[in-house]
C-alpha atoms as a PDB file:
ATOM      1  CA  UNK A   1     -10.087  14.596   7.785  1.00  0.00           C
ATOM      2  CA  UNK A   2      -7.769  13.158  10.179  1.00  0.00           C
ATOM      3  CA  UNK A   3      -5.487   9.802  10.048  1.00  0.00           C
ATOM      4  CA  UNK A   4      -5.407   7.267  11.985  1.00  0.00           C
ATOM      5  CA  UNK A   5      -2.431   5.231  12.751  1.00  0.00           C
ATOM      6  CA  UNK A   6      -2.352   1.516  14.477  1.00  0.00           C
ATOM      7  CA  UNK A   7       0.567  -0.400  15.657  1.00  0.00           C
ATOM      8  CA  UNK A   8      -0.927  -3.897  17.050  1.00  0.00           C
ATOM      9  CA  UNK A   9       0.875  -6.525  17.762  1.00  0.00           C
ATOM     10  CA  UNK A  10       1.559  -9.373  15.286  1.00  0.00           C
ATOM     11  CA  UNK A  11      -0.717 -12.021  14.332  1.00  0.00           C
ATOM     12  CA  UNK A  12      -1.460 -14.280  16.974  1.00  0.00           C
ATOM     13  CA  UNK A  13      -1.885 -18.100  17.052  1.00  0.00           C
ATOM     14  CA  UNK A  14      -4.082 -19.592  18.696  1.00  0.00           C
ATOM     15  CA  UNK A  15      -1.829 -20.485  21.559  1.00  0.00           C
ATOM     16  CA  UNK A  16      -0.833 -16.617  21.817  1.00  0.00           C
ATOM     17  CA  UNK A  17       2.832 -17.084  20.020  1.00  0.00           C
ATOM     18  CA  UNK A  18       3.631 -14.479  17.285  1.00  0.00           C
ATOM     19  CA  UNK A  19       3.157 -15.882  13.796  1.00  0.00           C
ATOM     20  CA  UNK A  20       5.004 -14.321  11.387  1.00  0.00           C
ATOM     21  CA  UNK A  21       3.724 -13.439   8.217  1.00  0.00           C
ATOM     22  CA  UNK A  22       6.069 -12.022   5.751  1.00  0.00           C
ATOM     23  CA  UNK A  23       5.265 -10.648   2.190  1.00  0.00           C
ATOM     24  CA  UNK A  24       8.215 -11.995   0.000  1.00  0.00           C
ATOM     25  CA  UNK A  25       6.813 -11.886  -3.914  1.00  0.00           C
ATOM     26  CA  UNK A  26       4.368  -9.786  -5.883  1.00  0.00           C
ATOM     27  CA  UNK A  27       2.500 -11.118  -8.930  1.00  0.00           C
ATOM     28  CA  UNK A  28       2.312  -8.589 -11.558  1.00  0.00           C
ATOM     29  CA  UNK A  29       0.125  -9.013 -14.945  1.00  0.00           C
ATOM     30  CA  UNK A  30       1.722  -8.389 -18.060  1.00  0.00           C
ATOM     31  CA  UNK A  31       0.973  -9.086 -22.153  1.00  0.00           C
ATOM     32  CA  UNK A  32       4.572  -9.241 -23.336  1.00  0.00           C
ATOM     33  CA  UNK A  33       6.992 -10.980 -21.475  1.00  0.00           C
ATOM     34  CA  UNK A  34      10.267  -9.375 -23.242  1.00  0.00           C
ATOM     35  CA  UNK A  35       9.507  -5.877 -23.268  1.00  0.00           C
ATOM     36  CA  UNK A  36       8.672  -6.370 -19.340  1.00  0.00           C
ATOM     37  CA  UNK A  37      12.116  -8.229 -18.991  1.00  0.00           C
ATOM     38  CA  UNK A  38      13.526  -5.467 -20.836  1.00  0.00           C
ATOM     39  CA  UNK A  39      11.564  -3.306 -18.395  1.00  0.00           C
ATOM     40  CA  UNK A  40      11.883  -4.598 -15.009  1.00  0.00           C
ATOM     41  CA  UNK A  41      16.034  -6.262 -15.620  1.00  0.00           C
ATOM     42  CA  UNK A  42      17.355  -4.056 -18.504  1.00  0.00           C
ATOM     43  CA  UNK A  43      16.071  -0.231 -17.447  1.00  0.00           C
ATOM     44  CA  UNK A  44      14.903  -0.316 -14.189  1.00  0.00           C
ATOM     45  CA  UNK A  45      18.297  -2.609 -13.670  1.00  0.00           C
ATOM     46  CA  UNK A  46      16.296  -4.857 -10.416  1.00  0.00           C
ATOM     47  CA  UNK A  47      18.200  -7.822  -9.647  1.00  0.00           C
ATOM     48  CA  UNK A  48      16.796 -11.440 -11.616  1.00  0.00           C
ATOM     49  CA  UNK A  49      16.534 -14.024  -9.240  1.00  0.00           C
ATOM     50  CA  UNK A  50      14.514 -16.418 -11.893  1.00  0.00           C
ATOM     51  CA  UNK A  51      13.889 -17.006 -14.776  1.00  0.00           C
ATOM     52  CA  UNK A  52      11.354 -19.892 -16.604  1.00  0.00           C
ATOM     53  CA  UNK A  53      10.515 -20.700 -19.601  1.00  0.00           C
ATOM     54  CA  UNK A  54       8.701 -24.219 -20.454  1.00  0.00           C
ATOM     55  CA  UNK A  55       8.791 -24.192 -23.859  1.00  0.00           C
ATOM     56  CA  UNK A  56       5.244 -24.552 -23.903  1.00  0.00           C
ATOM     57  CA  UNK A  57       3.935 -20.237 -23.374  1.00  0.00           C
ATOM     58  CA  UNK A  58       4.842 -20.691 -19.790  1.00  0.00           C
ATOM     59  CA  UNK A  59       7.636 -18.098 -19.098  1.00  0.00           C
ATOM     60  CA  UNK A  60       8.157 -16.136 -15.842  1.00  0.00           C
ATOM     61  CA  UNK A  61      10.987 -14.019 -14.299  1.00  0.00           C
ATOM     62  CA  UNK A  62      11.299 -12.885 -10.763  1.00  0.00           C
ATOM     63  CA  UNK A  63      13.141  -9.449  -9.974  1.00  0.00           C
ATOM     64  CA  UNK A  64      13.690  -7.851  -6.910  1.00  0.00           C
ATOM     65  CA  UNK A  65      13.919  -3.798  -6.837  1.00  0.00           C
ATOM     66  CA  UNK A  66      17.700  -2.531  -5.252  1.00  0.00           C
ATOM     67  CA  UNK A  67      17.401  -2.454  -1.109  1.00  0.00           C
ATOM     68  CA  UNK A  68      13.799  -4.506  -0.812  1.00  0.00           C
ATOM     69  CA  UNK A  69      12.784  -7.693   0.748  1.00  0.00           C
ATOM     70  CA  UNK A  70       9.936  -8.453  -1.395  1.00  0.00           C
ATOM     71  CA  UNK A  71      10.306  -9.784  -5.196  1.00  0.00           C
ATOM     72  CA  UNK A  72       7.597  -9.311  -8.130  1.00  0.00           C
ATOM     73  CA  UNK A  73       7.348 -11.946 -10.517  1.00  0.00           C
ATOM     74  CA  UNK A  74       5.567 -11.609 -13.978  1.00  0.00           C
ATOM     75  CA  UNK A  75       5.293 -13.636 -17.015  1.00  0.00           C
ATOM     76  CA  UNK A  76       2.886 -15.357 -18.976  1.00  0.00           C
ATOM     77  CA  UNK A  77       0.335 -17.698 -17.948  1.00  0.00           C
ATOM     78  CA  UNK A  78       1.199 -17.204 -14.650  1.00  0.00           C
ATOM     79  CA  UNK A  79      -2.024 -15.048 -13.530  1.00  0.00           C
ATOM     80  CA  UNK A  80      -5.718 -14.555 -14.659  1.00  0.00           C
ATOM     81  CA  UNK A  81      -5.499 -10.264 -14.204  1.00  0.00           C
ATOM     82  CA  UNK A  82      -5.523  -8.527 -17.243  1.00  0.00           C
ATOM     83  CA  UNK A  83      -2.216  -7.211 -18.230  1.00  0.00           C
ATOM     84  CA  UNK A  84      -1.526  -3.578 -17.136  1.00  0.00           C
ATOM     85  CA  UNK A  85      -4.512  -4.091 -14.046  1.00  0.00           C
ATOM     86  CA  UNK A  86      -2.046  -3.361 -10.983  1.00  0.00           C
ATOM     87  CA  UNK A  87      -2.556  -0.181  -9.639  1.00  0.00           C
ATOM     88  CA  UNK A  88      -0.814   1.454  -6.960  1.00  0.00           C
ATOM     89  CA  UNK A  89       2.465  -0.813  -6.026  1.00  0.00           C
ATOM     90  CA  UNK A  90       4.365   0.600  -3.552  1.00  0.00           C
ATOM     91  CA  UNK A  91       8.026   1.228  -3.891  1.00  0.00           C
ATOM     92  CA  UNK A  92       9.261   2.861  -0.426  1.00  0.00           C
ATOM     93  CA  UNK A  93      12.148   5.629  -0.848  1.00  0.00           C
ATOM     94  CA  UNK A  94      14.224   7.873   1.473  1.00  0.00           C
ATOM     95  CA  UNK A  95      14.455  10.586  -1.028  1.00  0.00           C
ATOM     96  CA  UNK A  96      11.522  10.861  -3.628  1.00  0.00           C
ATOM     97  CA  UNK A  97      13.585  13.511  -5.755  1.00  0.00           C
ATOM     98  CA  UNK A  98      16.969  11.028  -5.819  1.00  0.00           C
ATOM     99  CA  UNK A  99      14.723   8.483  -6.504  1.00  0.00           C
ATOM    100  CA  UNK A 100      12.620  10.449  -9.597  1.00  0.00           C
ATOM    101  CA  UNK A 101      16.035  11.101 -10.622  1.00  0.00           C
ATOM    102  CA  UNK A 102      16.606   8.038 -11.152  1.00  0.00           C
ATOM    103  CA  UNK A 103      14.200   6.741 -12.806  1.00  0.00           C
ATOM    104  CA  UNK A 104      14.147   9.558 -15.259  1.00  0.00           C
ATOM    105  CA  UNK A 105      18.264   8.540 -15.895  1.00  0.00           C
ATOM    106  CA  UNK A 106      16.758   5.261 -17.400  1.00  0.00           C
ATOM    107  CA  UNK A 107      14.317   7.174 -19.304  1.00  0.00           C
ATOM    108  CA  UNK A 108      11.485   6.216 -17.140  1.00  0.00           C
ATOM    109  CA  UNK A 109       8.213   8.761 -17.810  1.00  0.00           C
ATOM    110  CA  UNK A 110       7.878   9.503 -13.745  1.00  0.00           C
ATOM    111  CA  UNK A 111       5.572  11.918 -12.072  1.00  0.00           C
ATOM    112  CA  UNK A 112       6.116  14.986 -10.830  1.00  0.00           C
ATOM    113  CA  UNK A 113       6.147  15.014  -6.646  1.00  0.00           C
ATOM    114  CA  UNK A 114       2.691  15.217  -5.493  1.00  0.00           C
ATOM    115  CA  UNK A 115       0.968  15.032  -2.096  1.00  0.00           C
ATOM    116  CA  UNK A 116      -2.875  14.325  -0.577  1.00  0.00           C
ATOM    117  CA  UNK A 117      -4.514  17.447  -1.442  1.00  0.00           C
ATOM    118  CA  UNK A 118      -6.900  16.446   1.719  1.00  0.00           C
ATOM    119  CA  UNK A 119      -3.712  16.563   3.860  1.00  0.00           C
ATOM    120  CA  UNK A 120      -4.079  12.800   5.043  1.00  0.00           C
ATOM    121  CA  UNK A 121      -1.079  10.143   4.220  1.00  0.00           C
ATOM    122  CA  UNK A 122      -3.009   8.288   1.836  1.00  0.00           C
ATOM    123  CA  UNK A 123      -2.433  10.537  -1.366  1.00  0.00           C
ATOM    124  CA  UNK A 124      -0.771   7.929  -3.413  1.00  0.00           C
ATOM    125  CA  UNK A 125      -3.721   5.738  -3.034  1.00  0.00           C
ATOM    126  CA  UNK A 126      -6.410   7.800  -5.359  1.00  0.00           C
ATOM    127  CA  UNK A 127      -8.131   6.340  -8.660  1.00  0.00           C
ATOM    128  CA  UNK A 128      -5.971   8.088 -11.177  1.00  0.00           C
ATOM    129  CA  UNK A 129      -4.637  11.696 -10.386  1.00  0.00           C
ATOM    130  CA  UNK A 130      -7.321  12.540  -8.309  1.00  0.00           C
ATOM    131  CA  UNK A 131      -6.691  14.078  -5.059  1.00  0.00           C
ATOM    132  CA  UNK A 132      -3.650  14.620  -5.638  1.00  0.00           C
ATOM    133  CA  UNK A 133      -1.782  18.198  -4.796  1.00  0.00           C
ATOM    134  CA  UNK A 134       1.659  19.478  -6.666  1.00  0.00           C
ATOM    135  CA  UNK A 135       4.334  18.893  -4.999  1.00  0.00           C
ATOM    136  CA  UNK A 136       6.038  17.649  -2.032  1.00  0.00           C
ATOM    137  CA  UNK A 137       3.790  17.505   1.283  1.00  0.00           C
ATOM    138  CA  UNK A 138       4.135  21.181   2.423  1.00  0.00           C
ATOM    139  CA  UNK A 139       5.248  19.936   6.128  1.00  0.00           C
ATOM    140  CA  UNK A 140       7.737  17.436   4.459  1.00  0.00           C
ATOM    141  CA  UNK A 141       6.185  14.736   7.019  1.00  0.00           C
ATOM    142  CA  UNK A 142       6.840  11.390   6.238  1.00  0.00           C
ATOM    143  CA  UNK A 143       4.810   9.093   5.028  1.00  0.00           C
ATOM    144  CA  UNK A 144       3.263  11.752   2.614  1.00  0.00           C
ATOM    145  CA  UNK A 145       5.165  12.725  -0.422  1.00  0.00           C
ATOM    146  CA  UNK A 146       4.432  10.881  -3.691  1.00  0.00           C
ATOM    147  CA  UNK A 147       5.574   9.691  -7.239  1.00  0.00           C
ATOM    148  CA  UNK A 148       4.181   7.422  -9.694  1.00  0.00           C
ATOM    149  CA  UNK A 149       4.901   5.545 -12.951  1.00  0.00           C
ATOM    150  CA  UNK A 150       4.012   2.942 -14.796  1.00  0.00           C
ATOM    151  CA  UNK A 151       5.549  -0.045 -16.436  1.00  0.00           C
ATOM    152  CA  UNK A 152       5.966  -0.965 -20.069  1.00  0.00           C
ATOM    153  CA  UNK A 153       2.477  -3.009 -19.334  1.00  0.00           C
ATOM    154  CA  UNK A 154       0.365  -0.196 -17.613  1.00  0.00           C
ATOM    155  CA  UNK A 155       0.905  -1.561 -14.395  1.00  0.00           C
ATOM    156  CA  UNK A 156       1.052   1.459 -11.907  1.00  0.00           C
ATOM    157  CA  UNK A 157       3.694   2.198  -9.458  1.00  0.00           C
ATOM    158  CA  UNK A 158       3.852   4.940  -6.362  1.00  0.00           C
ATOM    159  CA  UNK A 159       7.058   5.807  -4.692  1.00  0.00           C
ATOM    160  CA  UNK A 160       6.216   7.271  -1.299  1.00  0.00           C
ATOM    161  CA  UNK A 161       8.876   8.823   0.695  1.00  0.00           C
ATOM    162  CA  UNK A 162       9.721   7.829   4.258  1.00  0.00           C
ATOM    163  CA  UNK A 163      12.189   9.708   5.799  1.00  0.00           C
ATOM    164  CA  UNK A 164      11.332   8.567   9.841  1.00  0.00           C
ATOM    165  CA  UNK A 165       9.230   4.928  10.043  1.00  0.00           C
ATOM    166  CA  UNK A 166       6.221   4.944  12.403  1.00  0.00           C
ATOM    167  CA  UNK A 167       6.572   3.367  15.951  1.00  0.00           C
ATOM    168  CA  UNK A 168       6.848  -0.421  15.378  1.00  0.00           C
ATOM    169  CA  UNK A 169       7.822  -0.463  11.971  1.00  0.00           C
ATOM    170  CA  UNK A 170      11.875  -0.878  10.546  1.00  0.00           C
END
């Protein structure tokens, strides 16, 4: 199996200048809004930006995780997914083992390392556990050493350690 790695140019407009297209906020699904504020703001300790609440069932908070650009929001009637449905959010580290350390500080139930048992750079990206190999990618490359948890909804997350960024990419 091999992998296959692009770096095109950005978007273009349709008079050939670069449009810029920036992912800033993640929605999330979740069926109790305080045990996923107690979650996301209490253990995990990510930064609130906002927080909502009509009065009405309407309540939403928006947290961003230490070091990223990108927020997630969650909350109630604020999306039709069923709670607990997102699977495979990425969390970028530079060390997966600081970074599992962490998390297991503030008692977060964390995987073990794990890599593509196929060798490619996608192994975070299986249904479940499968095709997934113990431990860290044998060649330590970047790109292909993996972690996963979930959140006090079910909601899945993969850490995947970068320790060098592909041409193009900061």
């Amino acid at each position: 199996m091999s992998t296959q790695v692009r770096s095109d140019d950005a978007t273009r407009a349709s008079d050939g200048t670069a449009v810029p297209f920036r992912l800033e906020v993640v929605v999330i699904p979740i069926e109790d809004f305080d045990r996923a504020k107690d979650f996301y703001a209490g253990r995990l300790q990510w930064r609130v930006d906002a927080e909502a609440d009509s009065g009405t069932g309407y309540r939403l908070m928006q947290v961003t995780p230490p070091g990223s650009s990108a927020s997630v929001i969650f909350g109630t009637q604020v999306t039709a997914a069923p709670p607990g449905s997102a699977d495979g959010l990425l969390l970028v580290v530079d060390d997966i083992d600081v970074a599992r350390g962490a998390l297991s500080a503030r008692g977060v139930g964390v995987s073990e390392a794990f890599h593509d048992a196929g060798g490619t750079l996608g192994g975070g990206f299986h249904i479940g556990d499968a095709g997934r190999a113990a431990g860290p990618d044998p060649d330590r490359r970047s790109y292909a050493t993996y972690a996963s948890f979930n959140d006090s909804e079910g909601n899945r997350w993969v850490l995947q350690e970068i320790t060098e960024r592909l041409p193009g990419r900061v």
